[in-house]
Protein backbone atom coordinates (compact mmCIF):
# COMPACT_ATOMS: atom_id res chain seq x y z
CA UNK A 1 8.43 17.48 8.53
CA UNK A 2 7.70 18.38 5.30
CA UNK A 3 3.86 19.17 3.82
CA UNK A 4 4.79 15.85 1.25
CA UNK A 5 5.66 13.29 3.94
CA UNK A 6 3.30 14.98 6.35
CA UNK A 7 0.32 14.03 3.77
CA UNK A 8 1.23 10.44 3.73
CA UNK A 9 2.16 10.23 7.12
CA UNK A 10 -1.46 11.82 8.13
CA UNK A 11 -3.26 8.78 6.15
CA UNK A 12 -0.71 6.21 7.72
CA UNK A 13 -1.84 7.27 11.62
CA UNK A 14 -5.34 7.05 9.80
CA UNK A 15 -5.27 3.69 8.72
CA UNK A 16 -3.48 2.27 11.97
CA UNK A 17 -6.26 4.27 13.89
CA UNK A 18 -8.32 1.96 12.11
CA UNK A 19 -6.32 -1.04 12.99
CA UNK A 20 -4.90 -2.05 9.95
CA UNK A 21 -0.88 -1.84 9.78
CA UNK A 22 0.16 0.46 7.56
CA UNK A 23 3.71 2.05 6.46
CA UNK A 24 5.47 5.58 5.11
CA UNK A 25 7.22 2.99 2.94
CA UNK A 26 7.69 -0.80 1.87
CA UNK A 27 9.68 -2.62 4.74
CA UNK A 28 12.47 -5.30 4.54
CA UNK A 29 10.51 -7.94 5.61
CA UNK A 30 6.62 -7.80 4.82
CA UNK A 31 4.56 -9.64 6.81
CA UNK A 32 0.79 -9.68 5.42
CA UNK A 33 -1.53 -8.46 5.81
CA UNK A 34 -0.28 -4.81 5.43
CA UNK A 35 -0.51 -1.31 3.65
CA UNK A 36 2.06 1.13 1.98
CA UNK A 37 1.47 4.89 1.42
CA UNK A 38 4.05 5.88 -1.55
CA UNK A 39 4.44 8.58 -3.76
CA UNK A 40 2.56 7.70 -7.15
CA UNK A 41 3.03 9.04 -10.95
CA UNK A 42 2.60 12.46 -11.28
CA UNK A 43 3.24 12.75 -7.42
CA UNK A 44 2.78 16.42 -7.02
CA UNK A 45 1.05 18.97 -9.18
CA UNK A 46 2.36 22.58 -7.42
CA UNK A 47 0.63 25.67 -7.30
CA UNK A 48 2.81 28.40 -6.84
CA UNK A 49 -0.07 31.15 -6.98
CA UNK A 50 0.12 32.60 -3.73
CA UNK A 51 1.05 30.61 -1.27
CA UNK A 52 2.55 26.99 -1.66
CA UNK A 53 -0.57 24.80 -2.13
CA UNK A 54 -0.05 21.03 -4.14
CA UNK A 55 -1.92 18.44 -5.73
CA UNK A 56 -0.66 14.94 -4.72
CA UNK A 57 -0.99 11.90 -5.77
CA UNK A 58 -0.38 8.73 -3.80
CA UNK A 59 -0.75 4.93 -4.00
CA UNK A 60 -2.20 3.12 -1.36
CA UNK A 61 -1.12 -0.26 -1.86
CA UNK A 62 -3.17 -3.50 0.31
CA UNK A 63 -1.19 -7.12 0.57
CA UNK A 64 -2.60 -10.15 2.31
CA UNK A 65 -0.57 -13.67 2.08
CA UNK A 66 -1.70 -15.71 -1.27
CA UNK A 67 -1.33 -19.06 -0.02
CA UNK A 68 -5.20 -19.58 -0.57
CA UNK A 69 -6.02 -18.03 -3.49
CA UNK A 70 -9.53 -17.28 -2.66
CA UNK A 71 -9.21 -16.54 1.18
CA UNK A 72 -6.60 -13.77 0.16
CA UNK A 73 -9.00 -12.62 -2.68
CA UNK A 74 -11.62 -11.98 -0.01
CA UNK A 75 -9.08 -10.76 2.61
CA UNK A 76 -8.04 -8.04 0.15
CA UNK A 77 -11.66 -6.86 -0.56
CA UNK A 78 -11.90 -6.38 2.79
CA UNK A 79 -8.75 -4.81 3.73
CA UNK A 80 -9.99 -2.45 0.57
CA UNK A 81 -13.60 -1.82 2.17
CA UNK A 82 -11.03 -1.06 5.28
CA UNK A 83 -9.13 1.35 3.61
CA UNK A 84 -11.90 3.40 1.93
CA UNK A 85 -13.64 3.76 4.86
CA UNK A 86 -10.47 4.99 6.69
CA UNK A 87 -9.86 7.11 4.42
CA UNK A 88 -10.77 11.05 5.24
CA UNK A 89 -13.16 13.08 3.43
CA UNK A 90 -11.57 15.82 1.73
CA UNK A 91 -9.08 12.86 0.08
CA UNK A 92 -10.30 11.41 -3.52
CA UNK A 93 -9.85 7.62 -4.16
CA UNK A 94 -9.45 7.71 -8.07
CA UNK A 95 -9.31 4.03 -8.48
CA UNK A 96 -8.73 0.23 -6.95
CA UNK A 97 -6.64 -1.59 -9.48
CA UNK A 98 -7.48 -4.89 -9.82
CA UNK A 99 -5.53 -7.45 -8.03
CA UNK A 100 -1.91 -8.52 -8.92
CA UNK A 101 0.57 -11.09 -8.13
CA UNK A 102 3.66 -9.59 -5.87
CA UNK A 103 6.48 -12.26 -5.39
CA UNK A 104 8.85 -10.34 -4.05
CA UNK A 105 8.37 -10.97 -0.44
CA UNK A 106 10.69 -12.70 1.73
CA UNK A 107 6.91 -14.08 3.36
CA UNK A 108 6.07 -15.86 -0.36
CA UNK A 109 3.71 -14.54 -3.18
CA UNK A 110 1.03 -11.73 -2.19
CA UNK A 111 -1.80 -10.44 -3.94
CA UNK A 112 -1.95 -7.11 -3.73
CA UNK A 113 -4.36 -4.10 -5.21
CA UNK A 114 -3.54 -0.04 -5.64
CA UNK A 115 -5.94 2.43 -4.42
CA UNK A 116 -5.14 5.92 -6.55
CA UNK A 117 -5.78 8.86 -3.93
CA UNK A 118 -5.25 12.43 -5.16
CA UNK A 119 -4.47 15.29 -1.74
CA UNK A 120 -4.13 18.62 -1.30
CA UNK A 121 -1.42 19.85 1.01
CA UNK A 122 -0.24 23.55 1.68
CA UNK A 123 2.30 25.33 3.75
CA UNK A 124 1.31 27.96 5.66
């Protein structure tokens, strides 16, 4: 496996460690409450002094079901308060975006929130 999918991959066995149901990418059918770990914008910032060492950036990305508004506004705060303290030292949470509107599930509308985590990965 490579060090890029490795990185996400690491955080997804994290999270489901932590009981929350989390994916290396978005499935077909999404069934709430879950978590995606994707690639994000700048996804990797190389170092090529030495040996291969990266900066990467990934969004963590929480959706619960939005047929109550406010249940699912408290479900994602927790799901969040799940995440971060899943999350391994070492990784930096940049930012939670504030909740959006997702509507393209085949389950109905989500609301769903980013968390911004910069890594470091090497080869060795």
């Amino acid at each position: 496996m490579n060090v890029l999918t490795a990185a996400r991959a690491h955080l997804v066995d994290l999270y489901q460690l932590a009981g929350i149901d989390a994916y290396l990418y978005t499935p077909p059918t999404v069934v709430p409450p879950i978590v995606t770990v994707l690639p994000a914008s700048a996804w990797v910032e190389p170092n090529r002094v030495g040996k291969y060492h990266a900066k990467v950036e990934l969004t963590v990305t929480a959706y619960v079901s939005l047929i109550d508004p406010a249940t699912a506004l408290e479900q994602l705060e927790t799901l969040i308060d799940e995440l971060i303290l899943a999350t391994p030292s070492g990784v930096l949470i940049t930012s939670v975006d504030a909740p959006r509107v997702d509507s393209t599930s085949s389950q109905g509308d989500l609301l769903a929130s980013d968390i911004n985590i910069h890594a470091q990965v090497r080869r060795d």
